[in-house]
C-alpha atoms as a PDB file:
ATOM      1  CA  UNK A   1      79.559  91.767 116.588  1.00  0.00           C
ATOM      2  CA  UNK A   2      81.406  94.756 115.163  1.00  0.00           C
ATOM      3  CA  UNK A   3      84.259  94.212 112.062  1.00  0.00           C
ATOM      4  CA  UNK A   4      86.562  96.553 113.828  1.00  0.00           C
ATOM      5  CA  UNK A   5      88.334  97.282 109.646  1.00  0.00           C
ATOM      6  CA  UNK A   6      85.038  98.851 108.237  1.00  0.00           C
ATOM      7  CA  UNK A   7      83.798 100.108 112.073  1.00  0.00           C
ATOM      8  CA  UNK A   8      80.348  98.143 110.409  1.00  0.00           C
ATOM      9  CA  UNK A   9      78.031  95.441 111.886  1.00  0.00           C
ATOM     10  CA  UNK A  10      79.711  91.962 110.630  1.00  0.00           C
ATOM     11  CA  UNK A  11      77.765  90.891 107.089  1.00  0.00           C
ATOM     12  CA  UNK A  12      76.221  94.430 106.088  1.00  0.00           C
ATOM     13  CA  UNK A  13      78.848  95.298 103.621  1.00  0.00           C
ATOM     14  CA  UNK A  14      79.205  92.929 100.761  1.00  0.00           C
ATOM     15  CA  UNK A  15      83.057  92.193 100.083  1.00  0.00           C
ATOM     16  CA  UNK A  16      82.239  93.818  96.677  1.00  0.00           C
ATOM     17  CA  UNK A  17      81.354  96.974  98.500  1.00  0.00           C
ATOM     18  CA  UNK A  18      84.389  97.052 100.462  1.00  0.00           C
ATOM     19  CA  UNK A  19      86.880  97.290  97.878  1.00  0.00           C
ATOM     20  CA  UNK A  20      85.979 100.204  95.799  1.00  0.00           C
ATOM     21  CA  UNK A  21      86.068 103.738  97.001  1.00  0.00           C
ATOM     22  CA  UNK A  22      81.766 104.032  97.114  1.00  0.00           C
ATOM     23  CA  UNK A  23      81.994 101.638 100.193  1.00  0.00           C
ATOM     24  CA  UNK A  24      82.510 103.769 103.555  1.00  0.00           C
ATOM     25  CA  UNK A  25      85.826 104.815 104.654  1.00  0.00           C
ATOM     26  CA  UNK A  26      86.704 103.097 107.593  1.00  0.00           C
ATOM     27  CA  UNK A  27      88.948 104.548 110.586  1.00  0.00           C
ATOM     28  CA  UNK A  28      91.774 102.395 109.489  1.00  0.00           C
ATOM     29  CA  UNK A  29      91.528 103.598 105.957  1.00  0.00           C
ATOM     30  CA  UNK A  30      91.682 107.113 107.086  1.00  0.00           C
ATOM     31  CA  UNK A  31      94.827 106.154 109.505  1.00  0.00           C
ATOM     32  CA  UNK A  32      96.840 104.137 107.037  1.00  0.00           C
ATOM     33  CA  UNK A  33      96.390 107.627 104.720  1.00  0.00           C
ATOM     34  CA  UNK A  34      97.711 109.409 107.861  1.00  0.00           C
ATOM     35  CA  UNK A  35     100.721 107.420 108.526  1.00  0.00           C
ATOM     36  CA  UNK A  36     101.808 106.891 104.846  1.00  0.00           C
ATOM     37  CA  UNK A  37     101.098 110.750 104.407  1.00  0.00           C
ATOM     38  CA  UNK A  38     103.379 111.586 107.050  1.00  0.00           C
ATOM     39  CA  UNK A  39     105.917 109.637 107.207  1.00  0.00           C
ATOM     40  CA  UNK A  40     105.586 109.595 102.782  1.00  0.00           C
ATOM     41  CA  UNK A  41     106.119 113.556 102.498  1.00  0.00           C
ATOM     42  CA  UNK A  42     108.654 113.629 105.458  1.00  0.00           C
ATOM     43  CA  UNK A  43     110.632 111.338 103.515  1.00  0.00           C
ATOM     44  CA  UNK A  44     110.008 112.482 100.080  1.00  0.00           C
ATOM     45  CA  UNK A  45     110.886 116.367 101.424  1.00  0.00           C
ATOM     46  CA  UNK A  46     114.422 114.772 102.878  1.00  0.00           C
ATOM     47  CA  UNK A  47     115.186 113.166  99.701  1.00  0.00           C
ATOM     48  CA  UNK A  48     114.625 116.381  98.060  1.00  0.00           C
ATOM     49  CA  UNK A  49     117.104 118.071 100.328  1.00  0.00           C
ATOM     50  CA  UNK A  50     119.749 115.768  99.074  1.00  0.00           C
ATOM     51  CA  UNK A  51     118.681 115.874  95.009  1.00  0.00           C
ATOM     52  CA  UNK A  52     117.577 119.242  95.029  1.00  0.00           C
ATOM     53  CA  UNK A  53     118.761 121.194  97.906  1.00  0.00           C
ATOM     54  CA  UNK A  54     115.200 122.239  98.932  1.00  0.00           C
ATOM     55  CA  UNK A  55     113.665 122.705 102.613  1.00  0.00           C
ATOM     56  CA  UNK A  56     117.469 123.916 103.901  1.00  0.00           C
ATOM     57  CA  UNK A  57     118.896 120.865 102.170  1.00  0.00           C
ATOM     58  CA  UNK A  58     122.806 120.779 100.308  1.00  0.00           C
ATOM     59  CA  UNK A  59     121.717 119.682  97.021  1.00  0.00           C
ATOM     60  CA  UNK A  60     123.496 116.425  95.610  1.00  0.00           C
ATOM     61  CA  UNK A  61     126.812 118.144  94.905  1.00  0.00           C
ATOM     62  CA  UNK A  62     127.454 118.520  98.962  1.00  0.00           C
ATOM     63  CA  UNK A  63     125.745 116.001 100.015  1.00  0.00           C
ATOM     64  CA  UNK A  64     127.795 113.585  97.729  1.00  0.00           C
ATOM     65  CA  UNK A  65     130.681 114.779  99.476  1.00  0.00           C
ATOM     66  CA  UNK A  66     129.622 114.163 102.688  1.00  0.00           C
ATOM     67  CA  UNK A  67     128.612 110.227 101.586  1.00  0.00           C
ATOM     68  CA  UNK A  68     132.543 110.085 100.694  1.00  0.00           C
ATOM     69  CA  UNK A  69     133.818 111.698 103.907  1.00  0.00           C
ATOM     70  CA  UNK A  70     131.299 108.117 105.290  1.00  0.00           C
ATOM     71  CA  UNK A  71     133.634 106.301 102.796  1.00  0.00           C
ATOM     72  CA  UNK A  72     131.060 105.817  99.655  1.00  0.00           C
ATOM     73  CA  UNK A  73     132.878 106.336  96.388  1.00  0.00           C
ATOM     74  CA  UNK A  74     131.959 107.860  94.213  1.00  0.00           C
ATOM     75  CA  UNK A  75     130.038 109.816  96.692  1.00  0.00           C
ATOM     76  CA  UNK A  76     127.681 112.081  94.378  1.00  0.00           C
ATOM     77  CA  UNK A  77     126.360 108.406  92.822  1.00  0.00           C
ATOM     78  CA  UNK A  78     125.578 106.649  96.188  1.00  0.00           C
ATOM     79  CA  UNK A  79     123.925 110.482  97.360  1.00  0.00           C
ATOM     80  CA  UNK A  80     122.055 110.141  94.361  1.00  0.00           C
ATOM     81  CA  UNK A  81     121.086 106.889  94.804  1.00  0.00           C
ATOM     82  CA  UNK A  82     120.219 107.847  98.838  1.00  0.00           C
ATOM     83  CA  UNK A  83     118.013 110.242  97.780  1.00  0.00           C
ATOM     84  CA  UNK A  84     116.181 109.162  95.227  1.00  0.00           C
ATOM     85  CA  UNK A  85     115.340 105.893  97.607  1.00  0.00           C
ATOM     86  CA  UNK A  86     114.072 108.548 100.361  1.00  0.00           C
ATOM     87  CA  UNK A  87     112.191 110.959  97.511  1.00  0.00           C
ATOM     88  CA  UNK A  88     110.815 107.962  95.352  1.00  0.00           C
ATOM     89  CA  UNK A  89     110.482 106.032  98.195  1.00  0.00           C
ATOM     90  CA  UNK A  90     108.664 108.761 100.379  1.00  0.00           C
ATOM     91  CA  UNK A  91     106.015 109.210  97.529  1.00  0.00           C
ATOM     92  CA  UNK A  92     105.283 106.292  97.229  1.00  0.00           C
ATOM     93  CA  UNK A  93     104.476 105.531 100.325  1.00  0.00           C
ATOM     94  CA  UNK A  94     102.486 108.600 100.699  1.00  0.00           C
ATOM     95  CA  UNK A  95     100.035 107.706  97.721  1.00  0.00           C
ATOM     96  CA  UNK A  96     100.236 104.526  98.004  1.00  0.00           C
ATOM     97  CA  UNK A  97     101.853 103.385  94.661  1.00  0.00           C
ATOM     98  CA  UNK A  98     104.055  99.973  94.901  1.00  0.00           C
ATOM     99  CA  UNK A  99     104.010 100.026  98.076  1.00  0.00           C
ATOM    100  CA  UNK A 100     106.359  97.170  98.912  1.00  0.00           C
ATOM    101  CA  UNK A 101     109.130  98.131  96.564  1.00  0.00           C
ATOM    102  CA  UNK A 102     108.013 101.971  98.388  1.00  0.00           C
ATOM    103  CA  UNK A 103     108.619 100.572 101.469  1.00  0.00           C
ATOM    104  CA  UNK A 104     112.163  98.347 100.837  1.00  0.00           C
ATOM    105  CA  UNK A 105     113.256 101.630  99.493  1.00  0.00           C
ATOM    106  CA  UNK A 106     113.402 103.805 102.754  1.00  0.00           C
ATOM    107  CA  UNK A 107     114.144 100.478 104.732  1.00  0.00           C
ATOM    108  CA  UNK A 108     117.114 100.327 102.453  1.00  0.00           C
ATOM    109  CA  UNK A 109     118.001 103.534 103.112  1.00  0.00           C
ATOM    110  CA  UNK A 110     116.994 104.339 107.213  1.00  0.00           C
ATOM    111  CA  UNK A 111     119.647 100.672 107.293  1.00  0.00           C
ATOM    112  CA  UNK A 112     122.317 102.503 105.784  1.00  0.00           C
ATOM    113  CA  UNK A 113     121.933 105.321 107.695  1.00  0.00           C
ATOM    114  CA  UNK A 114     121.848 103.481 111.089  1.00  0.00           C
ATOM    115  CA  UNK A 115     124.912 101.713 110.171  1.00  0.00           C
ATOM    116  CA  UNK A 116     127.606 104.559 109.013  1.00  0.00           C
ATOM    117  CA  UNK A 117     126.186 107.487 111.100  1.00  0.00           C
ATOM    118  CA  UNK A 118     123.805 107.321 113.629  1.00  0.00           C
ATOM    119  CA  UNK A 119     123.977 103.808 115.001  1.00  0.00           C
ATOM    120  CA  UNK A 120     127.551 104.852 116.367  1.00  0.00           C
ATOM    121  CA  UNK A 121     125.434 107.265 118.990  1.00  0.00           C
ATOM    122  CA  UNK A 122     123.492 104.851 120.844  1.00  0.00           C
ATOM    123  CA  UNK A 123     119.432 104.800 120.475  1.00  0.00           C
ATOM    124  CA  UNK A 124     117.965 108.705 121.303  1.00  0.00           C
ATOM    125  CA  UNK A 125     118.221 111.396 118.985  1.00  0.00           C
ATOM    126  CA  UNK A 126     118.955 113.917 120.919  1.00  0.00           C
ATOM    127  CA  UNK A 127     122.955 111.849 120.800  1.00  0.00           C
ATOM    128  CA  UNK A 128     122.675 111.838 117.026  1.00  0.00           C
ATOM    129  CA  UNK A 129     121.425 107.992 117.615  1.00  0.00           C
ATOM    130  CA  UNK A 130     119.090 105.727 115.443  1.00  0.00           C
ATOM    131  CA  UNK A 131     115.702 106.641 116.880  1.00  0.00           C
ATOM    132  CA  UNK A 132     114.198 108.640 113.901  1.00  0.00           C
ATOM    133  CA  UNK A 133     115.755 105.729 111.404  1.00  0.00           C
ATOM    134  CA  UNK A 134     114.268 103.148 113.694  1.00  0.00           C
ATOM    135  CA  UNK A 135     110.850 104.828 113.190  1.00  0.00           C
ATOM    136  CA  UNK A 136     110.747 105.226 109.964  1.00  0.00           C
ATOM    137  CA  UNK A 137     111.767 101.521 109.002  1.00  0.00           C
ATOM    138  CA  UNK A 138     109.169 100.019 111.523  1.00  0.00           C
ATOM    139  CA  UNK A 139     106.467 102.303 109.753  1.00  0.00           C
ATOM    140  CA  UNK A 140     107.327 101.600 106.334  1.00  0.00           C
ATOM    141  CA  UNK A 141     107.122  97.731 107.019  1.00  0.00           C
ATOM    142  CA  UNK A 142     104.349  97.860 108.759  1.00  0.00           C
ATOM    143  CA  UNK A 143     102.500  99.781 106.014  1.00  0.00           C
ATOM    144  CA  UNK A 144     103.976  96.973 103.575  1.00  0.00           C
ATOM    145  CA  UNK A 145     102.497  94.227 105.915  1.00  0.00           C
ATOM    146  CA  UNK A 146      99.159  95.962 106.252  1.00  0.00           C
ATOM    147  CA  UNK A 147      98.643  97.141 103.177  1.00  0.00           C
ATOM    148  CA  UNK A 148      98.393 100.941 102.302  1.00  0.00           C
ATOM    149  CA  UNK A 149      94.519 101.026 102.964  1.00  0.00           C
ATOM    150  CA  UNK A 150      91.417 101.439 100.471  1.00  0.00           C
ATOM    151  CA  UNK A 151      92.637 105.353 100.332  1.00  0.00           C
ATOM    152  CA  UNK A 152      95.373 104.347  98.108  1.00  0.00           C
ATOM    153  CA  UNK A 153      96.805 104.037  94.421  1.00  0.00           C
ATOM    154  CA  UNK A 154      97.245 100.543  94.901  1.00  0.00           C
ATOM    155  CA  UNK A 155      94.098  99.010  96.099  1.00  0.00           C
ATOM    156  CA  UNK A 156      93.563  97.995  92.459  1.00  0.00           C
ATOM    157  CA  UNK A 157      96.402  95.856  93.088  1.00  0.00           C
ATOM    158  CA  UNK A 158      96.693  92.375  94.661  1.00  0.00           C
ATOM    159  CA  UNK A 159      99.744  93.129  96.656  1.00  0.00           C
ATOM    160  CA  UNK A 160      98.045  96.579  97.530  1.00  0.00           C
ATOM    161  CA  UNK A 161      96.490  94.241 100.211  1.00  0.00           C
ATOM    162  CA  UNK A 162      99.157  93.710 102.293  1.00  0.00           C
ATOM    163  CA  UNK A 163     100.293  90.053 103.800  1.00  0.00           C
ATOM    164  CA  UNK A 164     103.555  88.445 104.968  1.00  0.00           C
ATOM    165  CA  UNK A 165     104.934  88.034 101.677  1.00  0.00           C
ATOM    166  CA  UNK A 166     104.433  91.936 100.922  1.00  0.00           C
ATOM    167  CA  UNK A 167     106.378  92.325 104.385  1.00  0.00           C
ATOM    168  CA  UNK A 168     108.989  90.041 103.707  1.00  0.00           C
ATOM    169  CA  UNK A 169     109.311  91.290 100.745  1.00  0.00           C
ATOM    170  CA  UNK A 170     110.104  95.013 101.807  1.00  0.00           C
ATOM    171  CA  UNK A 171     112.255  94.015 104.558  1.00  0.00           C
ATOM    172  CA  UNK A 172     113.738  91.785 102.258  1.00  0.00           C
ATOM    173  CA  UNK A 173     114.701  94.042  99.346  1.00  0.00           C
ATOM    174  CA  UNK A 174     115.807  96.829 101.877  1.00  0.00           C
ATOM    175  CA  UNK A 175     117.896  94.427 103.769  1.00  0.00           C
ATOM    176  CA  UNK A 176     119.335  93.415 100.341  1.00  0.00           C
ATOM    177  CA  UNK A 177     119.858  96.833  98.850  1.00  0.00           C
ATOM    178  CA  UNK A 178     121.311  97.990 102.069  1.00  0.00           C
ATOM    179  CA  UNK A 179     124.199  94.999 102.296  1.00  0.00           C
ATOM    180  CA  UNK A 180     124.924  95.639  98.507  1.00  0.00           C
ATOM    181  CA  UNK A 181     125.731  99.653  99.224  1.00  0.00           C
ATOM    182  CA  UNK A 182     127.558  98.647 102.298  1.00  0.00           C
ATOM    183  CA  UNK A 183     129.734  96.195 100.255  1.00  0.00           C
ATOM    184  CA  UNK A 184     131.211  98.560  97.919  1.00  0.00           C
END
């Protein structure tokens, strides 16, 4: 019988083995890094659009203006607070680092965004719709219910194991944060 998490015969690695980086990488190690890598520095890179104006972004003077025009005031605080969720959020994701409060962070954010712009044009993308937002919130709590993998800053960390309650908790917190911005 084969322990599909370390690809390895059942009982030939001690659970000692298995949780520092000297044990082998397994497949889903290497895909959790994959996933939190991508959808991390997408993130991270759209955050820094909004703070810094990088990669064809406004920087946080326009883009606050546009978070008014959506009816956020003062606009440049809730643009700043947008993107540092997405930035903050997208790194940590991608390394790996508190990956819960990582993950609540672009939930938080991708909620926000489906509920004052894109959730107005249906599902696709291609309508301006929720699709991409939809993605990204489904990946983020799934890497906070998994766990970000052995390839990670947190695997010295109990909740770098992932569970229910790390789940609940990102979907929680984003939920949270989201209502609060909403409200104001």
């Amino acid at each position: 019988m084969v322990n599909h998490s370390t690809d390895q015969p059942q009982g030939s690695t001690s659970p000692a083995a298995r949780q520092g980086l000297g044990a082998q990488v397994s497949a889903a190690d290497c895909a959790l890094l994959l996933v939190r890598l991508t959808f991390g520095l997408i993130m991270a890179a759209h955050g820094s659009q909004k703070l810094f104006g990088l990669f064809g972004g406004t920087g946080l003077t326009a883009t606050g203006k546009g978070f008014a025009a959506l009816g956020f005031r003062p606009g440049k605080l809730f643009a700043l607070i947008g993107g540092l969720s997405e930035f903050l959020g997208g790194l940590g994701l991608a390394v790996g680092l508190l990956t819960p409060l990582a993950a609540a962070a672009l939930i938080g954010v991708m909620i926000n965004a489906m509920a004052t712009v894109t959730g107005a044009h249906g599902l696709w993308d291609v309508n301006g719709g929720m699709e991409y937002n939809i993605c990204i919130t489904v990946a983020a709590l799934a890497v906070a219910a998994l766990g970000p993998g052995r390839l990670s800053l947190d695997r010295f960390f109990s909740w770098g194991k992932g569970g229910w309650t790390e789940g609940a908790l990102a979907l929680g917190l984003g939920g949270i944060g989201a209502a609060i911005a909403l409200s104001l």
